[in-house]
PDB file of N, CA and C in Angstrom:
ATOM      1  N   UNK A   1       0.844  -1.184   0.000  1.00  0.00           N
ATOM      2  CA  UNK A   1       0.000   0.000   0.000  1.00  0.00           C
ATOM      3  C   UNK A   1       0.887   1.245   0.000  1.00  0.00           C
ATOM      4  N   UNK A   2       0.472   2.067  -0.772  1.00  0.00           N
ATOM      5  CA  UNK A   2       1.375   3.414  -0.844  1.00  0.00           C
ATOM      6  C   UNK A   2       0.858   4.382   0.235  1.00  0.00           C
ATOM      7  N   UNK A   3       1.915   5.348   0.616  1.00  0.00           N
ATOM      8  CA  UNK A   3       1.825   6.191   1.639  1.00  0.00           C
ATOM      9  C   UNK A   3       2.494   7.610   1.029  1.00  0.00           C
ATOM     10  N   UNK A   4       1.930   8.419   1.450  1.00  0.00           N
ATOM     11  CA  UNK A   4       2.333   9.851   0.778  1.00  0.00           C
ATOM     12  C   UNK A   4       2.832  10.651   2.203  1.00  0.00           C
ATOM     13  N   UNK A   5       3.883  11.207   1.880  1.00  0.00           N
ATOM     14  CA  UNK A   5       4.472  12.240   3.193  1.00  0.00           C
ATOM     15  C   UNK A   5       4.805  13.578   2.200  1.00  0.00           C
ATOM     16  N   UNK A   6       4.107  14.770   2.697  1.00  0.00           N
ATOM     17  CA  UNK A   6       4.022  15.941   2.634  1.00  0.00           C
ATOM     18  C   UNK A   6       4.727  16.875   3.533  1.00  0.00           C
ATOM     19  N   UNK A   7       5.178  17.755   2.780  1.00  0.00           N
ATOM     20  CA  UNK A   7       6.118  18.884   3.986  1.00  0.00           C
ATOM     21  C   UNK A   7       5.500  20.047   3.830  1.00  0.00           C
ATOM     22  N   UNK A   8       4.639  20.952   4.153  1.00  0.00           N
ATOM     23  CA  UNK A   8       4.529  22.212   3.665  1.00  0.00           C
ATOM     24  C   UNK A   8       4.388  22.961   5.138  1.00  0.00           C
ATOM     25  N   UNK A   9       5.585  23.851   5.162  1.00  0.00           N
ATOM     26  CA  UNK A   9       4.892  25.342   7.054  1.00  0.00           C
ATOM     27  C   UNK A   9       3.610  25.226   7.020  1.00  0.00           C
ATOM     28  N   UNK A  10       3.576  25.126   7.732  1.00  0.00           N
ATOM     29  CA  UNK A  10       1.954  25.455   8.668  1.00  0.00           C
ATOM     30  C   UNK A  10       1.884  26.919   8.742  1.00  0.00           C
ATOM     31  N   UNK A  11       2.748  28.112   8.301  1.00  0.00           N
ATOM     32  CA  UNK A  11       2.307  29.397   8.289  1.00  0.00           C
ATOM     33  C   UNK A  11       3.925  29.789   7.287  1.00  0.00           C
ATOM     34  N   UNK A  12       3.805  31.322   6.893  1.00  0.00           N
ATOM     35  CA  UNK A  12       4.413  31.939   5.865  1.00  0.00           C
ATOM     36  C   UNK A  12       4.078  32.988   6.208  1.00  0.00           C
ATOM     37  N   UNK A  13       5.084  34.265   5.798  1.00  0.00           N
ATOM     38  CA  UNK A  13       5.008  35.631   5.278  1.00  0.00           C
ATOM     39  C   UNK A  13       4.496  35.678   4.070  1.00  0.00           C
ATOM     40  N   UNK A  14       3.242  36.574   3.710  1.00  0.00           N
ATOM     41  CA  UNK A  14       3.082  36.648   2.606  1.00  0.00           C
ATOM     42  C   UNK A  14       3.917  37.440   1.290  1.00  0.00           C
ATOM     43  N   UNK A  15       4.080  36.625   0.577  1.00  0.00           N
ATOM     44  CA  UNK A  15       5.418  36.793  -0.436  1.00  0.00           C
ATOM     45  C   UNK A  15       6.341  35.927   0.027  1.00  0.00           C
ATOM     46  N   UNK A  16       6.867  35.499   0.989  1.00  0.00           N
ATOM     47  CA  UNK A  16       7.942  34.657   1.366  1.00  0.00           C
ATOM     48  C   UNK A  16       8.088  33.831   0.196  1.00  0.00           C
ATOM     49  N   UNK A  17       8.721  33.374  -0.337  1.00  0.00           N
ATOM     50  CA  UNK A  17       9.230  31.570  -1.385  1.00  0.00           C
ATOM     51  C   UNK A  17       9.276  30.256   0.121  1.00  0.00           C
ATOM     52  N   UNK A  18       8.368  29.433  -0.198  1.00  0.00           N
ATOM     53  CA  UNK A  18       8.410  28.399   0.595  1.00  0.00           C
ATOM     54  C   UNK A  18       8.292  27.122  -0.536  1.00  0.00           C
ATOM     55  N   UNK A  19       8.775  26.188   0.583  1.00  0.00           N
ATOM     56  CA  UNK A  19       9.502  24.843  -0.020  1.00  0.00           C
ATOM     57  C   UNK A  19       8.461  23.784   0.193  1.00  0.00           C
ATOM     58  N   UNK A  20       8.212  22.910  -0.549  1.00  0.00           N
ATOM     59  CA  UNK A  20       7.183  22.060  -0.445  1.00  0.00           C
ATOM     60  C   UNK A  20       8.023  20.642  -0.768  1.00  0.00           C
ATOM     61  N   UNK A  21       7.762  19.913  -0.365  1.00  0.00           N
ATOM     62  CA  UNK A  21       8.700  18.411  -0.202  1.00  0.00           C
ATOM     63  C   UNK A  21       7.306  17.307  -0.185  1.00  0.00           C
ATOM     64  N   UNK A  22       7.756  16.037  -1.143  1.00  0.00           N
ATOM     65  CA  UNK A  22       6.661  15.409  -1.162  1.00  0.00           C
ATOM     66  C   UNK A  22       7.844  13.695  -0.905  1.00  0.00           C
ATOM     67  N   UNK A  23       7.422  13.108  -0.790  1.00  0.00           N
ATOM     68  CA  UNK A  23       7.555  11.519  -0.823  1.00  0.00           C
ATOM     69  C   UNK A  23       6.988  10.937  -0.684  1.00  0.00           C
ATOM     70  N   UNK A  24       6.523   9.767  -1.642  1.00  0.00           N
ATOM     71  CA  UNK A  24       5.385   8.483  -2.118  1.00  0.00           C
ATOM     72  C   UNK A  24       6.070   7.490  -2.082  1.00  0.00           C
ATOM     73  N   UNK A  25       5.892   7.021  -1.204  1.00  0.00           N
ATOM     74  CA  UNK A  25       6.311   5.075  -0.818  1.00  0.00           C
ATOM     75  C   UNK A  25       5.314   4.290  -1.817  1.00  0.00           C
ATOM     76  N   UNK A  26       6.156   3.997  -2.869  1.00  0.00           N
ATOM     77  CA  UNK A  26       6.015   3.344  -4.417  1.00  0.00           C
ATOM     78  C   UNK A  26       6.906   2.576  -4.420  1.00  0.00           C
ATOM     79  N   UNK A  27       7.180   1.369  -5.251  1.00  0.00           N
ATOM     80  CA  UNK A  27       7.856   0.016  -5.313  1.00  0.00           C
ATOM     81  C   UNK A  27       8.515   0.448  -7.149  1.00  0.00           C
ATOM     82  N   UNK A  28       8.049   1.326  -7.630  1.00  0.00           N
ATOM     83  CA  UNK A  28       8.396   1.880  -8.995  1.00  0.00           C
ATOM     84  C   UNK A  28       9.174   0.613  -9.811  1.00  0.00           C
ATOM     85  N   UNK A  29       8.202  -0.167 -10.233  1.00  0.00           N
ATOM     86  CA  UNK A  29       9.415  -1.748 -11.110  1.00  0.00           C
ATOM     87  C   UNK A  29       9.127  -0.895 -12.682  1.00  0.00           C
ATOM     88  N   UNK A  30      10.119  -0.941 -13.142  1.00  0.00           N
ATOM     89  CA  UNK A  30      10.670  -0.411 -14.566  1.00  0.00           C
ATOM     90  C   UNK A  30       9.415  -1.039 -15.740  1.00  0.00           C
ATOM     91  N   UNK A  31       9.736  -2.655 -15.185  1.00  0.00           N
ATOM     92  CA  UNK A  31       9.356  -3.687 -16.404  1.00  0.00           C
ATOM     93  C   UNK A  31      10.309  -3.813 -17.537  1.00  0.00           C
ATOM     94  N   UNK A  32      11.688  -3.569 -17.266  1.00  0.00           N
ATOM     95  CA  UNK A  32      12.713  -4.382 -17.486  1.00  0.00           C
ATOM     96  C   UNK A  32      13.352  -5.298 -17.151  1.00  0.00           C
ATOM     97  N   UNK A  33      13.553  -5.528 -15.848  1.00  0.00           N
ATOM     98  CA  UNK A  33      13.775  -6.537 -15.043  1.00  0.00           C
ATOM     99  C   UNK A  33      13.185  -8.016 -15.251  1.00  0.00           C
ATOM    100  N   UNK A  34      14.074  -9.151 -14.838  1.00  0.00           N
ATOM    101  CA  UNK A  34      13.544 -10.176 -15.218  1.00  0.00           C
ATOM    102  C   UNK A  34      13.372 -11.377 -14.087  1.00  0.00           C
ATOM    103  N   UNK A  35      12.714 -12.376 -13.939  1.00  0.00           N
ATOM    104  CA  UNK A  35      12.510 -13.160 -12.658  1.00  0.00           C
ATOM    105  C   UNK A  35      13.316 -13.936 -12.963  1.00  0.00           C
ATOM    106  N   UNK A  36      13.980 -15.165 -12.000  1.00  0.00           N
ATOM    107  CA  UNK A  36      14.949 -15.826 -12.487  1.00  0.00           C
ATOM    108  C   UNK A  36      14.477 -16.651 -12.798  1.00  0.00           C
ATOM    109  N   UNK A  37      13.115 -16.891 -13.770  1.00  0.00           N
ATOM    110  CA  UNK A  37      12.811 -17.889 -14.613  1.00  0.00           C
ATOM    111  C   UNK A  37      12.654 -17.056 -16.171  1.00  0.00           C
ATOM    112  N   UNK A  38      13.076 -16.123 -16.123  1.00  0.00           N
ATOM    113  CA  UNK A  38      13.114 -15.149 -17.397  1.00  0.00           C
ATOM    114  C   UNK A  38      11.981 -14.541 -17.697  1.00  0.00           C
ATOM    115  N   UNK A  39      10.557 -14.596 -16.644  1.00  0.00           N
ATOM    116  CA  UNK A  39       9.705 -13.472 -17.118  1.00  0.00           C
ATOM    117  C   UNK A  39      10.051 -11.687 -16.730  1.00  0.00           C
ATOM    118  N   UNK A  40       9.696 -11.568 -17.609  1.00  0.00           N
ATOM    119  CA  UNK A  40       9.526  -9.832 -17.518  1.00  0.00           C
ATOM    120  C   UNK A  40       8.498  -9.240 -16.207  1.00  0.00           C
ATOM    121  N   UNK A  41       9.024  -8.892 -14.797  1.00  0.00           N
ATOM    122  CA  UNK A  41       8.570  -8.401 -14.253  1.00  0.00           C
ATOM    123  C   UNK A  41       7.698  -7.030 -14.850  1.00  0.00           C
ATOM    124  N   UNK A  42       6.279  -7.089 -14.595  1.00  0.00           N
ATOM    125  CA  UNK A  42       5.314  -5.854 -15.245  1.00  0.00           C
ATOM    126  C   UNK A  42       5.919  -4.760 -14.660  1.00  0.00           C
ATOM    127  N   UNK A  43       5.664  -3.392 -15.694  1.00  0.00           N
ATOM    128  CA  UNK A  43       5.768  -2.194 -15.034  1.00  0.00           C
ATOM    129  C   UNK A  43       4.920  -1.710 -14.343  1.00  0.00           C
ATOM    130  N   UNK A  44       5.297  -1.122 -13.044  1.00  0.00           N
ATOM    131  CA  UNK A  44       4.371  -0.222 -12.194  1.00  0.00           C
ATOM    132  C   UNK A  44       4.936   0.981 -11.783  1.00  0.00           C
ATOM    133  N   UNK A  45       5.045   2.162 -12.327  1.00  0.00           N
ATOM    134  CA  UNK A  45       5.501   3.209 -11.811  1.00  0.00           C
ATOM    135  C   UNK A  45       4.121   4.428 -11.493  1.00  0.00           C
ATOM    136  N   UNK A  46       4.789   5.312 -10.675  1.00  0.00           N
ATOM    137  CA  UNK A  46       3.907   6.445 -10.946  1.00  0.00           C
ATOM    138  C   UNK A  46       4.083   7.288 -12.431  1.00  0.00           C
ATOM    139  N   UNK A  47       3.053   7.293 -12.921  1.00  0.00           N
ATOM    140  CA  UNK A  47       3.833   8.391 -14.263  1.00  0.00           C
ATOM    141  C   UNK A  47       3.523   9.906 -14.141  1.00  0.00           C
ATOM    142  N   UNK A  48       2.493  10.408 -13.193  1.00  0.00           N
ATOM    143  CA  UNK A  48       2.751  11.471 -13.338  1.00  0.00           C
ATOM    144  C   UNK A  48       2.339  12.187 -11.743  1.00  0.00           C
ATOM    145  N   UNK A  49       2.592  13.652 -11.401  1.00  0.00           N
ATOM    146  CA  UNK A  49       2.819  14.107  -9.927  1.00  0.00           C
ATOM    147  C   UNK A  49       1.841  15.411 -10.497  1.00  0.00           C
ATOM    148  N   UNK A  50       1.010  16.141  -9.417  1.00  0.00           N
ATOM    149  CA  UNK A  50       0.896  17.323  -9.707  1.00  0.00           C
ATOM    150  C   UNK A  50      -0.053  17.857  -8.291  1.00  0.00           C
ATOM    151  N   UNK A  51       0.479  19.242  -8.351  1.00  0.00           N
ATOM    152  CA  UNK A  51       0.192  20.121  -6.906  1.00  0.00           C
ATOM    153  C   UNK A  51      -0.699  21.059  -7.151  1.00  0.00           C
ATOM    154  N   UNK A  52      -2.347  21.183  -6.950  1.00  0.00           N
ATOM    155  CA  UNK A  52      -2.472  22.260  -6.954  1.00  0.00           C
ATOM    156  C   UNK A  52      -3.098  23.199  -5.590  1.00  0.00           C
ATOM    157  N   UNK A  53      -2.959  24.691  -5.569  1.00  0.00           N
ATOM    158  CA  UNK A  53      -3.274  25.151  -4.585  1.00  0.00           C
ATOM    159  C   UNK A  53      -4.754  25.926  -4.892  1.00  0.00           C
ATOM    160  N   UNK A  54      -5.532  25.968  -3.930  1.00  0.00           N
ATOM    161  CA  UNK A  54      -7.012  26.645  -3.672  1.00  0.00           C
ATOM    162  C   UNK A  54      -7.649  26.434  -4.865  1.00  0.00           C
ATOM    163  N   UNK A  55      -7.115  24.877  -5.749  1.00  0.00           N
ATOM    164  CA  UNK A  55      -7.488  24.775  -6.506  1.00  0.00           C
ATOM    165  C   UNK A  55      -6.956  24.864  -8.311  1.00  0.00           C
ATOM    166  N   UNK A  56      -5.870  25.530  -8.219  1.00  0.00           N
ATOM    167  CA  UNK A  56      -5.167  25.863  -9.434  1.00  0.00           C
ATOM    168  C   UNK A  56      -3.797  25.393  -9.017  1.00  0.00           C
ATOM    169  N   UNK A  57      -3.555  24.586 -10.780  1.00  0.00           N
ATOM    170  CA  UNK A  57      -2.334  24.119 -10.627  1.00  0.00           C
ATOM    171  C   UNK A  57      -1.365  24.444 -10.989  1.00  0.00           C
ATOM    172  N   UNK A  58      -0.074  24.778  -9.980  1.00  0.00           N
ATOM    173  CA  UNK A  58       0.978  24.602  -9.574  1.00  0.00           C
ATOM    174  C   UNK A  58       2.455  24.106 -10.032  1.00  0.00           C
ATOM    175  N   UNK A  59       2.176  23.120  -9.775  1.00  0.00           N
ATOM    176  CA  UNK A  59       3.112  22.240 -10.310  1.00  0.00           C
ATOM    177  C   UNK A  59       2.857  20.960 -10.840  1.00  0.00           C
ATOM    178  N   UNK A  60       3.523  20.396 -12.007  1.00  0.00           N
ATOM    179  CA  UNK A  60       3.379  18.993 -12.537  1.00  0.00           C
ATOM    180  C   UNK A  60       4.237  18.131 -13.243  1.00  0.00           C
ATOM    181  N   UNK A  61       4.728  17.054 -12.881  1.00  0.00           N
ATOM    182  CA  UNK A  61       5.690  16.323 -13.345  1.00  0.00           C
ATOM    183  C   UNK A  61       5.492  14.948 -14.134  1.00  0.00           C
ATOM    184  N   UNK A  62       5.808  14.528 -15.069  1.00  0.00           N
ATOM    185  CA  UNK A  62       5.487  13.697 -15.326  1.00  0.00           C
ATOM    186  C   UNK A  62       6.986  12.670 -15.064  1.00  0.00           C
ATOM    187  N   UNK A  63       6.636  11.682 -14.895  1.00  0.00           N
ATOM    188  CA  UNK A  63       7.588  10.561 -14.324  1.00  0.00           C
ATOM    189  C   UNK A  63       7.851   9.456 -14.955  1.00  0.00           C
ATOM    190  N   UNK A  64       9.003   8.926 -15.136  1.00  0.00           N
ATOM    191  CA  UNK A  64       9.210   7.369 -16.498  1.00  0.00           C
ATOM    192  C   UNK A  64      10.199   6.748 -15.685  1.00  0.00           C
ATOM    193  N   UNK A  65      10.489   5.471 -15.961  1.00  0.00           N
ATOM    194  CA  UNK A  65      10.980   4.159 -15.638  1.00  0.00           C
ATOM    195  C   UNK A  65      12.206   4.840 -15.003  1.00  0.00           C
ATOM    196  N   UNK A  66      12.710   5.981 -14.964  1.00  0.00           N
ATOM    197  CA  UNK A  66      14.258   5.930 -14.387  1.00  0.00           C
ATOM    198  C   UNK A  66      14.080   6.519 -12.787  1.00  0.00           C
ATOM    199  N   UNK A  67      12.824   6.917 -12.629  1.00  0.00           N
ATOM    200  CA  UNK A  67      12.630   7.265 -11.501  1.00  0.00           C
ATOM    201  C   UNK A  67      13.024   6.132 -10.231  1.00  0.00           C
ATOM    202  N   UNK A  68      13.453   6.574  -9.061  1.00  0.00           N
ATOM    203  CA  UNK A  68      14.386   5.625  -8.641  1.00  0.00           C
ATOM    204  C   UNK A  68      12.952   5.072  -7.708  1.00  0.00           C
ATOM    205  N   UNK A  69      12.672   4.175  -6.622  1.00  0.00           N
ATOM    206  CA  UNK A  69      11.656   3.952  -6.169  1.00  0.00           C
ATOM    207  C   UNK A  69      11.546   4.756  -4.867  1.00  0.00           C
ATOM    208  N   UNK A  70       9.888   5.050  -4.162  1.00  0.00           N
ATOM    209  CA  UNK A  70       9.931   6.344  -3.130  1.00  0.00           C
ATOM    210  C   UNK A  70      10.039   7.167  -4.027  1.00  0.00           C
ATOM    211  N   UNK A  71       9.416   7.682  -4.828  1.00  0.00           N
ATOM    212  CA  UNK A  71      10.274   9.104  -5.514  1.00  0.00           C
ATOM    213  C   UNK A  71       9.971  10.366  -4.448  1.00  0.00           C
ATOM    214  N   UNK A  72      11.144  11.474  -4.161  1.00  0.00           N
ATOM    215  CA  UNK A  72      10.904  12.081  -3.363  1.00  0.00           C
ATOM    216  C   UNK A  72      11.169  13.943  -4.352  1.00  0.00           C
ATOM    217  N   UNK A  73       9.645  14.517  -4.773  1.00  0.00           N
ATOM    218  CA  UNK A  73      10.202  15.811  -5.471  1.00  0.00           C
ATOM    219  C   UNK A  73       9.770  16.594  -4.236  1.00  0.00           C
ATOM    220  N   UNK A  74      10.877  18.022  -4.282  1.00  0.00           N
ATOM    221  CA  UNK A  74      10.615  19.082  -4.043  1.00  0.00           C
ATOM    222  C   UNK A  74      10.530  20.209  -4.865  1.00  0.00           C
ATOM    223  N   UNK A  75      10.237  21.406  -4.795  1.00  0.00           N
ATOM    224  CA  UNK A  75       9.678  22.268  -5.516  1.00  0.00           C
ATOM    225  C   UNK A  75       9.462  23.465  -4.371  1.00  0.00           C
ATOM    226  N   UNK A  76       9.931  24.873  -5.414  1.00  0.00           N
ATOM    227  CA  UNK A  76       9.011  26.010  -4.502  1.00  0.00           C
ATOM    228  C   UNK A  76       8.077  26.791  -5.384  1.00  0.00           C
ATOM    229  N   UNK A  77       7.674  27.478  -4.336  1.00  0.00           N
ATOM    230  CA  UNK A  77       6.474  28.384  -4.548  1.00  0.00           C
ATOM    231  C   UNK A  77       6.188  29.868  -3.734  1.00  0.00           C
ATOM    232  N   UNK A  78       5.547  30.683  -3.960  1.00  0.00           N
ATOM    233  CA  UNK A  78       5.567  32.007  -3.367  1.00  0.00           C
ATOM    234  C   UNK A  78       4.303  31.866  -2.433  1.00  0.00           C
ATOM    235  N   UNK A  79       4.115  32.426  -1.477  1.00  0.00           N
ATOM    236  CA  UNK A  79       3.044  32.191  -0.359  1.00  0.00           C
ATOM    237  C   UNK A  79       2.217  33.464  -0.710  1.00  0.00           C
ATOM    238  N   UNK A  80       0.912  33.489  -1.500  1.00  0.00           N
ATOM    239  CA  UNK A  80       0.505  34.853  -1.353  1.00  0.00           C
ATOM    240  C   UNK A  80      -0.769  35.011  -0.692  1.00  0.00           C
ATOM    241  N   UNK A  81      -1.193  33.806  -0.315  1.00  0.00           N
ATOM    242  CA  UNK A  81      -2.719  33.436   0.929  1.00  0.00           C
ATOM    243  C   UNK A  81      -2.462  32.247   1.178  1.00  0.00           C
ATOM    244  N   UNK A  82      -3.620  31.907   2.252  1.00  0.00           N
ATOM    245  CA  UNK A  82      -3.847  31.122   3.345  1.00  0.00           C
ATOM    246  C   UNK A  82      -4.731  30.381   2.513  1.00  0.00           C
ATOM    247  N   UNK A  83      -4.754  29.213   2.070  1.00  0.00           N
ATOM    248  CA  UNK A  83      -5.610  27.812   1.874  1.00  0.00           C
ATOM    249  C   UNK A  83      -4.810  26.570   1.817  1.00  0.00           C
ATOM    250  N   UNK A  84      -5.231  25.566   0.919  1.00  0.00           N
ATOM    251  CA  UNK A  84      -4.769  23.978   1.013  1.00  0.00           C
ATOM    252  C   UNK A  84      -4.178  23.906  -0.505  1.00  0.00           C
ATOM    253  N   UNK A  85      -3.024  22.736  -0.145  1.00  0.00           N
ATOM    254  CA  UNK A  85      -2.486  22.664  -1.386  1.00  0.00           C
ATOM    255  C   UNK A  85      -3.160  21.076  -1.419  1.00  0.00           C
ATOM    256  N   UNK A  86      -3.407  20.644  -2.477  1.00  0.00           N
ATOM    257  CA  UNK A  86      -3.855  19.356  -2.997  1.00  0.00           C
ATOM    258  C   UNK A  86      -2.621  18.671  -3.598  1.00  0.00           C
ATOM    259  N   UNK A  87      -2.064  17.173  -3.051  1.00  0.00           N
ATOM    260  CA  UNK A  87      -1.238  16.427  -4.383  1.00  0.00           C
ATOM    261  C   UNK A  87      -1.766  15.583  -4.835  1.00  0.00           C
ATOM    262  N   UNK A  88      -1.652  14.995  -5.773  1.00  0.00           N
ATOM    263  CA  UNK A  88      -1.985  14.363  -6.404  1.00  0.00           C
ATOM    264  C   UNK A  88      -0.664  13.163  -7.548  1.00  0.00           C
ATOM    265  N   UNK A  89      -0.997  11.373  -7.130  1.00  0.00           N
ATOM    266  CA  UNK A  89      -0.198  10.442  -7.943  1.00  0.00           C
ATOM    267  C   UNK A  89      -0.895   9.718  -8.646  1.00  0.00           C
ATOM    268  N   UNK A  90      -0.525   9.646  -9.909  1.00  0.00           N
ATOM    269  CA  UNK A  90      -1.458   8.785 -11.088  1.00  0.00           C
ATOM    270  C   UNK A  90      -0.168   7.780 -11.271  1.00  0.00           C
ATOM    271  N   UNK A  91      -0.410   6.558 -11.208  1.00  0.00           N
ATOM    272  CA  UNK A  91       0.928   5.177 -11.837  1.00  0.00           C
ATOM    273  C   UNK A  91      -0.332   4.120 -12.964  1.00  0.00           C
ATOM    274  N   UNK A  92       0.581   3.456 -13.144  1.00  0.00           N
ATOM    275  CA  UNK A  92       0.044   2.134 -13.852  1.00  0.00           C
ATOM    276  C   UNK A  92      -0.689   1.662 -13.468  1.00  0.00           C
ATOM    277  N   UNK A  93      -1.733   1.147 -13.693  1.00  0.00           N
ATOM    278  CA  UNK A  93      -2.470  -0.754 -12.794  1.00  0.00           C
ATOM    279  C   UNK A  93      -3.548   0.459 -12.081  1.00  0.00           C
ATOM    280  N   UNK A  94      -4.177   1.390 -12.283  1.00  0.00           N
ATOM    281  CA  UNK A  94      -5.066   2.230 -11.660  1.00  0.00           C
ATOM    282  C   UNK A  94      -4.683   2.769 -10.610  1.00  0.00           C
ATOM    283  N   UNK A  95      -3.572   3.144 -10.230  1.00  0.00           N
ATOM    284  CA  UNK A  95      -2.801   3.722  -8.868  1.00  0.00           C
ATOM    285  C   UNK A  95      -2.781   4.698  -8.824  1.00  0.00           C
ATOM    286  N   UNK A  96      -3.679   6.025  -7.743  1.00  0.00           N
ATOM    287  CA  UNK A  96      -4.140   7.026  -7.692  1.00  0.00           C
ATOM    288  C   UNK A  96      -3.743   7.491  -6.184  1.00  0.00           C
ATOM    289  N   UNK A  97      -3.277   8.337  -5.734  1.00  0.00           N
ATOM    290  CA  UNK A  97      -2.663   8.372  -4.191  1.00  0.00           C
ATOM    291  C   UNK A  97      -3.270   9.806  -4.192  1.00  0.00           C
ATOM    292  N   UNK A  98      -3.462  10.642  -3.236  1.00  0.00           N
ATOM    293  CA  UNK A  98      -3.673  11.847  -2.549  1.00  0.00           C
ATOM    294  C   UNK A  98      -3.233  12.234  -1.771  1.00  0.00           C
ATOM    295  N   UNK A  99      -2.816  13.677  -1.030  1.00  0.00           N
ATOM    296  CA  UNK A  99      -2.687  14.273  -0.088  1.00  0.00           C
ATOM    297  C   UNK A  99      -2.894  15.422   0.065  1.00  0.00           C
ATOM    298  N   UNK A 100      -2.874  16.302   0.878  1.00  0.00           N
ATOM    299  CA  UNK A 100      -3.314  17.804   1.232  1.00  0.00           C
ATOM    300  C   UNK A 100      -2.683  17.963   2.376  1.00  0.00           C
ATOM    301  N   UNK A 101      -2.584  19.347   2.516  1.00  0.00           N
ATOM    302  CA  UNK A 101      -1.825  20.194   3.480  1.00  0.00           C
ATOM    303  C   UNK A 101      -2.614  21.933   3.166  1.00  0.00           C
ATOM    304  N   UNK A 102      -2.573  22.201   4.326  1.00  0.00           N
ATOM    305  CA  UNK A 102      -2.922  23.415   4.762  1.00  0.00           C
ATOM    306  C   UNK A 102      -1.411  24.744   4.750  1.00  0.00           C
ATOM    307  N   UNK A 103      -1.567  25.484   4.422  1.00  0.00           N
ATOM    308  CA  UNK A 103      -0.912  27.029   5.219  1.00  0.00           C
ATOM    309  C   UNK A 103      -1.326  27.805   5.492  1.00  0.00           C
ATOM    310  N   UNK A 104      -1.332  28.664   6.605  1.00  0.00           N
ATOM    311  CA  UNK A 104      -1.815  30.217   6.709  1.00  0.00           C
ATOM    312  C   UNK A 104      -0.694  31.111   6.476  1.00  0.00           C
ATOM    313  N   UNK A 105      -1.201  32.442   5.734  1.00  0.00           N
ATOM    314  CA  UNK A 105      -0.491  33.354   5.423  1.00  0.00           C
ATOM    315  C   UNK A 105      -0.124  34.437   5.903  1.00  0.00           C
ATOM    316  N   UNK A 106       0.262  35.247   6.326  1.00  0.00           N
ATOM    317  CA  UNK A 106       0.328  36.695   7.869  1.00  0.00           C
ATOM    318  C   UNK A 106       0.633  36.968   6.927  1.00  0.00           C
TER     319      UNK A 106
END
């Protein structure tokens, strides 16, 4: 089962640049790899990442076989209000993960 860990302050100066840190406990198999009876282990990766805040998006990555497994992105952003950032993981085999985090802005 996948697990998502999120980093975002719990508060900011407005205007400040703050850092957002994500990591998804994913098993990421290429589907190159082979069993030692010579089948082709299937691919399962995440293929794509994306952040948005109060609704509008942010940031977005799309992701391929070299991604190492856990993928862990960070990214910044400018703080200019107080709401929730949404993430969001799409992989292979119907694998859909979520998370959210809050900031307030002074």
């Amino acid at each position: 089962m996948a697990a998502a860990l999120v980093n975002v302050p719990p508060k900011a100066k407005r205007g400040a640049v703050i850092e957002i840190k994500t990591l998804m406990s994913h098993v990421m198999e290429t589907g190159y790899r082979h069993t030692a009876t010579g089948e082709v282990v299937p691919r399962d990766i995440i293929t794509s990442f994306s952040c948005r805040f109060n609704g509008t998006e942010i940031f977005r990555a799309d992701l391929f076989p070299a991604i190492a497994a856990n993928p862990y992105l960070s990214f910044f952003t400018t703080a200019s209000e107080s709401g929730r950032f949404e993430f969001e993981w799409i992989g292979d085999n119907g694998f859909v993960a979520n998370a959210s985090a809050a900031i307030t802005v002074e």
